[in-house]
Protein backbone atom coordinates (compact mmCIF):
# COMPACT_ATOMS: atom_id res chain seq x y z
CA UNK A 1 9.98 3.94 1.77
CA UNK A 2 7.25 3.49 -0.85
CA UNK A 3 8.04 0.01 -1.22
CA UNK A 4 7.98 -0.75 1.99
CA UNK A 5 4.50 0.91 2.03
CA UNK A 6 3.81 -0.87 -1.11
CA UNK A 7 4.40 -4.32 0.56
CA UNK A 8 3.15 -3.53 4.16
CA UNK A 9 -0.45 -2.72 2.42
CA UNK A 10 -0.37 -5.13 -0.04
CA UNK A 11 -0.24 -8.02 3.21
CA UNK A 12 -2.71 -6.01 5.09
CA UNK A 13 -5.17 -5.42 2.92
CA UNK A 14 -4.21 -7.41 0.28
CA UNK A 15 -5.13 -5.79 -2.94
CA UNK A 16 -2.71 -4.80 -4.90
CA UNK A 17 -3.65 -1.74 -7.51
CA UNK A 18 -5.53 -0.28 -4.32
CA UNK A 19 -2.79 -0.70 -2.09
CA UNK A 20 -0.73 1.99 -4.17
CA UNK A 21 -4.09 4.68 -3.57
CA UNK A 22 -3.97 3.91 0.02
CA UNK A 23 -0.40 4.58 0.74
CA UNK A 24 -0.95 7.82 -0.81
CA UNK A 25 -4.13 8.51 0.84
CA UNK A 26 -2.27 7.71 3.95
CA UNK A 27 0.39 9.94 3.54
């Protein structure tokens, strides 16, 4: 489940250190 987090941020926003902050700030 994180990764998929991980990777659906990482496209969307497309950061990649803040992509792990916002999946946690997400939930």
């Amino acid at each position: 489940m994180a990764r998929t987090e991980k990777i659906y941020i990482y496209g969307a926003s497309g950061h990649g250190l803040v992509c792990e902050d916002v999946a946690k700030n997400m939930g």
